[in-house]
C-alpha atoms as a PDB file:
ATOM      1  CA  UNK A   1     -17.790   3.083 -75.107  1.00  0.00           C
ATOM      2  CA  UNK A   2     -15.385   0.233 -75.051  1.00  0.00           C
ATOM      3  CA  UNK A   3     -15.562  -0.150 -71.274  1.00  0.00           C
ATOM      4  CA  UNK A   4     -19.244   0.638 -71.005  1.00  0.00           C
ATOM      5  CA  UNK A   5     -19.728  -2.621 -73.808  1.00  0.00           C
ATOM      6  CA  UNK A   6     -17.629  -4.705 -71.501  1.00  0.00           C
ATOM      7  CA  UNK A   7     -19.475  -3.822 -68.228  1.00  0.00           C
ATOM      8  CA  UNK A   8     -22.495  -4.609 -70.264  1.00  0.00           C
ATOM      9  CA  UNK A   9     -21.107  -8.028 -71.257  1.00  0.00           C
ATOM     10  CA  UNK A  10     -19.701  -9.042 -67.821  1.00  0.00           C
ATOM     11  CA  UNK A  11     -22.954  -8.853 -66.598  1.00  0.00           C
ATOM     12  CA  UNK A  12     -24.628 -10.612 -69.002  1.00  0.00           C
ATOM     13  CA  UNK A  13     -22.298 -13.823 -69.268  1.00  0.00           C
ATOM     14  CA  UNK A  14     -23.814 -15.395 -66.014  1.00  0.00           C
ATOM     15  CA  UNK A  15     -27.568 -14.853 -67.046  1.00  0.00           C
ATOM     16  CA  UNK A  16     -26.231 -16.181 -70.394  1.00  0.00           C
ATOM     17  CA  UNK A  17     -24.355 -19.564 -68.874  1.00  0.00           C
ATOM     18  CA  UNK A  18     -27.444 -20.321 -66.226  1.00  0.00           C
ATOM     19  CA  UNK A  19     -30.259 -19.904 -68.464  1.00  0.00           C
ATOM     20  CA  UNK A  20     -28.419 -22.050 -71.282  1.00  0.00           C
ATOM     21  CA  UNK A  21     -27.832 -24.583 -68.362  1.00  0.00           C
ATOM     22  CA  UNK A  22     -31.748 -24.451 -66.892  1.00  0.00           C
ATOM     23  CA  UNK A  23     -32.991 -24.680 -70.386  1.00  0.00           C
ATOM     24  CA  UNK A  24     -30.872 -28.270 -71.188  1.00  0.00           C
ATOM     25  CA  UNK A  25     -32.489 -29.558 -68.303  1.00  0.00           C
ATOM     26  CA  UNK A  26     -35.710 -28.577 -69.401  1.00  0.00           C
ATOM     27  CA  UNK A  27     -36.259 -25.740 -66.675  1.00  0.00           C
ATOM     28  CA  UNK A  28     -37.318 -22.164 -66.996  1.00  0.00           C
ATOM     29  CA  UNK A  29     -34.289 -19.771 -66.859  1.00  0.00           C
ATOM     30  CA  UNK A  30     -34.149 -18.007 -63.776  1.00  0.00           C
ATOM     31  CA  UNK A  31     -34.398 -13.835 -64.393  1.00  0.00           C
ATOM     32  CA  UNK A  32     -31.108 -12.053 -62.607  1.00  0.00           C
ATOM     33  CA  UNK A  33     -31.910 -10.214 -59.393  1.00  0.00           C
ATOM     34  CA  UNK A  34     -30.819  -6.759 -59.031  1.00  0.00           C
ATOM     35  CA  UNK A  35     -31.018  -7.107 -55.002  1.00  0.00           C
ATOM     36  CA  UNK A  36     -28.259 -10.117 -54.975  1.00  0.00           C
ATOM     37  CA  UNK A  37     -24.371  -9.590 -55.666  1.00  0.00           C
ATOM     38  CA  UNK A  38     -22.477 -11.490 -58.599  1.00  0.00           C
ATOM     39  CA  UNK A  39     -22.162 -14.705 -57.400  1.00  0.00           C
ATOM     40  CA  UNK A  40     -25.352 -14.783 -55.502  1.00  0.00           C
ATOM     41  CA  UNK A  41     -27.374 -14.373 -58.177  1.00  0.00           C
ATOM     42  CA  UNK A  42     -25.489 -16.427 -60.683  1.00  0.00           C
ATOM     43  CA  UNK A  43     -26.320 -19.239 -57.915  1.00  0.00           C
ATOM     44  CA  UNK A  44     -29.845 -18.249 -57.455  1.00  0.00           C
ATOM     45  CA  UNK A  45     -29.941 -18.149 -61.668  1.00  0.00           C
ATOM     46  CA  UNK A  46     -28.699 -21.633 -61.444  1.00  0.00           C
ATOM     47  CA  UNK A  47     -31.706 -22.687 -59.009  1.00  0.00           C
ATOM     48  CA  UNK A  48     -29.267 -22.665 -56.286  1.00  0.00           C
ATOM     49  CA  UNK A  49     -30.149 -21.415 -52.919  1.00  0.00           C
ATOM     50  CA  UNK A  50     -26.921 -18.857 -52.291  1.00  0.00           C
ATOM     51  CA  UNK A  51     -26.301 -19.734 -48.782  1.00  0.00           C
ATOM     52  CA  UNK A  52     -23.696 -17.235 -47.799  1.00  0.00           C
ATOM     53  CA  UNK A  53     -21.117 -20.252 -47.225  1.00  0.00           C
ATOM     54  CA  UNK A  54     -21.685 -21.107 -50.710  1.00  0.00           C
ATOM     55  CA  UNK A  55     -21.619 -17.613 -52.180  1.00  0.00           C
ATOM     56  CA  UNK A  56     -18.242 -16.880 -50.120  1.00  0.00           C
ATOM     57  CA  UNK A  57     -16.730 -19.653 -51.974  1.00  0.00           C
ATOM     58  CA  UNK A  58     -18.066 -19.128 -55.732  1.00  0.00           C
ATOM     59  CA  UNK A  59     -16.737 -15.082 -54.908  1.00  0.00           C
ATOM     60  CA  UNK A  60     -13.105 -16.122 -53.783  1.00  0.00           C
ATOM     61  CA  UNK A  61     -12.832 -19.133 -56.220  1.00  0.00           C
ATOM     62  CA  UNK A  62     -13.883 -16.536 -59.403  1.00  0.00           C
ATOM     63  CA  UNK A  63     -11.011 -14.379 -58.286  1.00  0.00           C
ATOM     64  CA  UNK A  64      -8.920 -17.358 -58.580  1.00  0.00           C
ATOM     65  CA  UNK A  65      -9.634 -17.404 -61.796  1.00  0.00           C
ATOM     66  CA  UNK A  66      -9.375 -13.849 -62.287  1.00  0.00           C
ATOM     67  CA  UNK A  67      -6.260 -14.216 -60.957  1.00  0.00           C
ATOM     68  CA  UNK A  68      -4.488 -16.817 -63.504  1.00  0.00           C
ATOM     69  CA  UNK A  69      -2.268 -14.262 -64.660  1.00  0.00           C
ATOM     70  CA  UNK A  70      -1.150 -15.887 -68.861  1.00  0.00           C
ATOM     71  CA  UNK A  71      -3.517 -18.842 -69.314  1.00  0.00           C
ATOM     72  CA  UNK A  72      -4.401 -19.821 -73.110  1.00  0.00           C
ATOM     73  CA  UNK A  73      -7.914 -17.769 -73.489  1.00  0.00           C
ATOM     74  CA  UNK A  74      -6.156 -14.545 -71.602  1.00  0.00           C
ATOM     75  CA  UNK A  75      -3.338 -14.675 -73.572  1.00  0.00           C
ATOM     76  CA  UNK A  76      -5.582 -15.688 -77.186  1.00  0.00           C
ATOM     77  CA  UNK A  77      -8.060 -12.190 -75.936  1.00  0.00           C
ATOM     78  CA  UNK A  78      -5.316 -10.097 -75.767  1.00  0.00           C
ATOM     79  CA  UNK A  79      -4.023 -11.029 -79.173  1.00  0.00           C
ATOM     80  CA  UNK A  80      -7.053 -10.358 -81.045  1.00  0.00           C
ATOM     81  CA  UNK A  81      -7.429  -7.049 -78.579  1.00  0.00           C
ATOM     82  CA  UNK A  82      -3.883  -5.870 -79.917  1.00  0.00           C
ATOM     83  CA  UNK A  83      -5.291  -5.603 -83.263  1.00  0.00           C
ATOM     84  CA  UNK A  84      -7.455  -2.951 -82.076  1.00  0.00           C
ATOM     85  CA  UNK A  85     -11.056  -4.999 -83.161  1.00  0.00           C
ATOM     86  CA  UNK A  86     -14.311  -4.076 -81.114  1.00  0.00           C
ATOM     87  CA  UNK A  87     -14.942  -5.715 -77.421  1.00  0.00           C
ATOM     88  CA  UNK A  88     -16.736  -8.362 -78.715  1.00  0.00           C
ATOM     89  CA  UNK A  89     -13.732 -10.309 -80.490  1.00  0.00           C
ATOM     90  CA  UNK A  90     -11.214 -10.738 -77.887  1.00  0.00           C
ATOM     91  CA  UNK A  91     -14.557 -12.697 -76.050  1.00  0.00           C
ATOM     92  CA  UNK A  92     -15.391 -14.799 -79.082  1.00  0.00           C
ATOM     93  CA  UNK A  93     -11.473 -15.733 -79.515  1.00  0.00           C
ATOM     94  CA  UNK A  94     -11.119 -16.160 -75.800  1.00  0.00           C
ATOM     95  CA  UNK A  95     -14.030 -18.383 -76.089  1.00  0.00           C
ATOM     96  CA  UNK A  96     -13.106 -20.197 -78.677  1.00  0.00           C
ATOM     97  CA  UNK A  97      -9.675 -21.076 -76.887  1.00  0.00           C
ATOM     98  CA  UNK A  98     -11.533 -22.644 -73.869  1.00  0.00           C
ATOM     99  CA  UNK A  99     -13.134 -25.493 -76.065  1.00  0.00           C
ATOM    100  CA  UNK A 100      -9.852 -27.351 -75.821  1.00  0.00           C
ATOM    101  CA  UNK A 101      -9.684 -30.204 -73.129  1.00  0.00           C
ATOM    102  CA  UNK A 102      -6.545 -28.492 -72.228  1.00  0.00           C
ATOM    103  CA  UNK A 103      -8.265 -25.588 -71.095  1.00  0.00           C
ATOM    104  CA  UNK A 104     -11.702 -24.775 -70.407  1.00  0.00           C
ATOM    105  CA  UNK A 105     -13.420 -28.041 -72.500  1.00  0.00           C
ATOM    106  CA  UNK A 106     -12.281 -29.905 -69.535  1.00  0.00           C
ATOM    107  CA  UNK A 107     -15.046 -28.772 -67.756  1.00  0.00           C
ATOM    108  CA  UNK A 108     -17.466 -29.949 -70.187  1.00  0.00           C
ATOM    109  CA  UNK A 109     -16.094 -33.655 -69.936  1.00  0.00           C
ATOM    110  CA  UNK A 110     -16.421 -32.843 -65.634  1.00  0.00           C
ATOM    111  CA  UNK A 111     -20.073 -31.826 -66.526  1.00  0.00           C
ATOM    112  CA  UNK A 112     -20.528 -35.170 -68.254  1.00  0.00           C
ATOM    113  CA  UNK A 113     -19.143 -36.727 -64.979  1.00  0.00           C
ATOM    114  CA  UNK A 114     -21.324 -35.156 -63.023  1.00  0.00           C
ATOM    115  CA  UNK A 115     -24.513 -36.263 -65.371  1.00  0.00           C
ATOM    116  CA  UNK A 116     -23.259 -39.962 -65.214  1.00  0.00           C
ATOM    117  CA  UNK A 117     -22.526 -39.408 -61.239  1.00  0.00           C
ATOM    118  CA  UNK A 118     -26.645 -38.810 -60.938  1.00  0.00           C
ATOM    119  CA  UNK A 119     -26.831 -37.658 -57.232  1.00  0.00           C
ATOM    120  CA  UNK A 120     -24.100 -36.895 -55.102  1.00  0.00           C
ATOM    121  CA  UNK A 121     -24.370 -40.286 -53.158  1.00  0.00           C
ATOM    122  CA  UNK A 122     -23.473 -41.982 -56.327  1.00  0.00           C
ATOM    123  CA  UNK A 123     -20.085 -39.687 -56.276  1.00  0.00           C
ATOM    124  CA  UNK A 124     -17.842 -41.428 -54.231  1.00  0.00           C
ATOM    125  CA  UNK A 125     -18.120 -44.904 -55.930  1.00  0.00           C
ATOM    126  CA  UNK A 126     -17.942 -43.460 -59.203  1.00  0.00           C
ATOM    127  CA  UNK A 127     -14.580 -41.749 -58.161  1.00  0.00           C
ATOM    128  CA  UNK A 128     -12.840 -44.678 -56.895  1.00  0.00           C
ATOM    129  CA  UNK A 129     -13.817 -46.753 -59.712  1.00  0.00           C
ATOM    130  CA  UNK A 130     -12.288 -44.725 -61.800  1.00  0.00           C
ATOM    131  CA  UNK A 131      -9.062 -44.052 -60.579  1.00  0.00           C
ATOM    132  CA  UNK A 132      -9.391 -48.066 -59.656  1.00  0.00           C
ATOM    133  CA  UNK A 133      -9.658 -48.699 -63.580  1.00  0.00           C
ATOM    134  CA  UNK A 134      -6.591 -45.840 -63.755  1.00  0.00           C
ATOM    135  CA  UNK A 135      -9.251 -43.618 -66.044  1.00  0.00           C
ATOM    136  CA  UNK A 136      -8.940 -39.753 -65.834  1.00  0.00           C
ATOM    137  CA  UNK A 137     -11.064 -38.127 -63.794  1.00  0.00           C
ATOM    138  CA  UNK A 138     -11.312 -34.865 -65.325  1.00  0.00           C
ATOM    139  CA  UNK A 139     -12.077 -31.828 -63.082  1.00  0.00           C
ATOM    140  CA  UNK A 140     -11.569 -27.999 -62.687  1.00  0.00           C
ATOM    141  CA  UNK A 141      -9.013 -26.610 -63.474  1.00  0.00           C
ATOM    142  CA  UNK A 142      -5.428 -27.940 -63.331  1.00  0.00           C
ATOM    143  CA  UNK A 143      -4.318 -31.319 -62.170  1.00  0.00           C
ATOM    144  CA  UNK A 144      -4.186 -31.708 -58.541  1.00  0.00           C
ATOM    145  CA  UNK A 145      -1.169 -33.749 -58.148  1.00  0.00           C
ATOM    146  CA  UNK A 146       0.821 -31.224 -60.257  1.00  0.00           C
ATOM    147  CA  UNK A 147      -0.092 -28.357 -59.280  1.00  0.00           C
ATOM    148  CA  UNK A 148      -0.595 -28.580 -55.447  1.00  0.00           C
ATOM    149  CA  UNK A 149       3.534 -29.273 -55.353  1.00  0.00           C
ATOM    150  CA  UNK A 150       4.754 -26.956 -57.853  1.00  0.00           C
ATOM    151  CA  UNK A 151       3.739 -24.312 -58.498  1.00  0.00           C
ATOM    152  CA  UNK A 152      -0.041 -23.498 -58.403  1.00  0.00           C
ATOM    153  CA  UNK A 153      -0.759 -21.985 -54.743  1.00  0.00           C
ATOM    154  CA  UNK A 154      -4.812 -21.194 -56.485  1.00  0.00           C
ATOM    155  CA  UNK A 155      -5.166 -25.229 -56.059  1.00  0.00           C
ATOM    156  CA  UNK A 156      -4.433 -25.333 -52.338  1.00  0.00           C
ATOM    157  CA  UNK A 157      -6.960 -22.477 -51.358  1.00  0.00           C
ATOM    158  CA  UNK A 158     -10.059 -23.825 -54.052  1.00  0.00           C
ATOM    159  CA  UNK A 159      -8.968 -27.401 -52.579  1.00  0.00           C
ATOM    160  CA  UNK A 160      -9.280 -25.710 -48.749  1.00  0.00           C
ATOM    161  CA  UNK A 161     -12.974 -24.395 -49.733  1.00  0.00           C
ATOM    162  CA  UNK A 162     -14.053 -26.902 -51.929  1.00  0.00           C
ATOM    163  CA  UNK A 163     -13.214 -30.129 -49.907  1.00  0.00           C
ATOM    164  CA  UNK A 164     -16.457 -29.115 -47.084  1.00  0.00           C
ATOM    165  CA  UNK A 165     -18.294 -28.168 -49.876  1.00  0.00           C
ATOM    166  CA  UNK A 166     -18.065 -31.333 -52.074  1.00  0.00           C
ATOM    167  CA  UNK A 167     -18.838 -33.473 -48.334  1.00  0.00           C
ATOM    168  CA  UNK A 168     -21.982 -31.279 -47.936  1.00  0.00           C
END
């Protein structure tokens, strides 16, 4: 039951996260599928065509993530899980962790960015006038600088996929 709600929920959270982002813009949501894999359709839900170059690179970098073994909403799920609750807590806990501009709410702030940015020819100015004005220029994920030296070897392979991507 517990595995079967979790399944359920899994597949859920990208129709969830595309048709809340279609519907700020004032689009229609975009019905999942069935014929497309994960990532595919979460693109296509989006309104993005899934090009397989594109889909390769949204698969590998969500096992990246998969693959963060402690971070704050992991370790704030299995807390709540511990305590023996239904599947749905660990999520809302988890969730709630990921507001922080620590973790996940960075990516809000990136979204923002991105809204400011306008089009993607707009990007590169906007970049370098930041870091020209020594503002942060919040991303995904961990700091570049920090990680790519230390410790963080999930930086150097996103970084190797994303860098064509971004100068598409």
């Amino acid at each position: 039951l517990i595995l079967n709600a979790g399944v359920h929920l899994g597949a859920k959270i990208p129709a969830i996260i595309a048709g809340g982002y279609r519907t700020q813009k004032w689009k229609t949501p975009i019905p999942a599928d069935s014929s497309l894999g994960y990532a595919a359709n979460f693109l296509n839900m989006l309104g993005i065509t899934p090009e397989e170059g594109l889909v390769n690179a949204l698969n590998i970098v969500l096992i990246l993530y998969l693959d963060h073994t402690i971070n704050c909403s992991t370790f704030t799920s299995l807390v709540v899980e511990s305590s023996m609750t239904d599947p749905y807590g660990p999520l809302i806990a988890a969730g709630t962790s990921l507001k922080g501009v620590r973790h996940g709410g960075a990516n809000e702030i990136a979204t923002d960015m991105f809204d400011a940015i306008g089009k993607p020819e707009n990007a590169r100015e906007y970049i370098f006038n930041r870091l020209k004005k020594k503002e942060i220029v919040f991303g995904f994920g961990h700091r570049l600088g920090h990680y790519k030296h230390n410790v963080e070897s999930r930086v150097r392979i996103a970084e190797k996929i994303g860098r064509p991507l971004a100068e598409k």
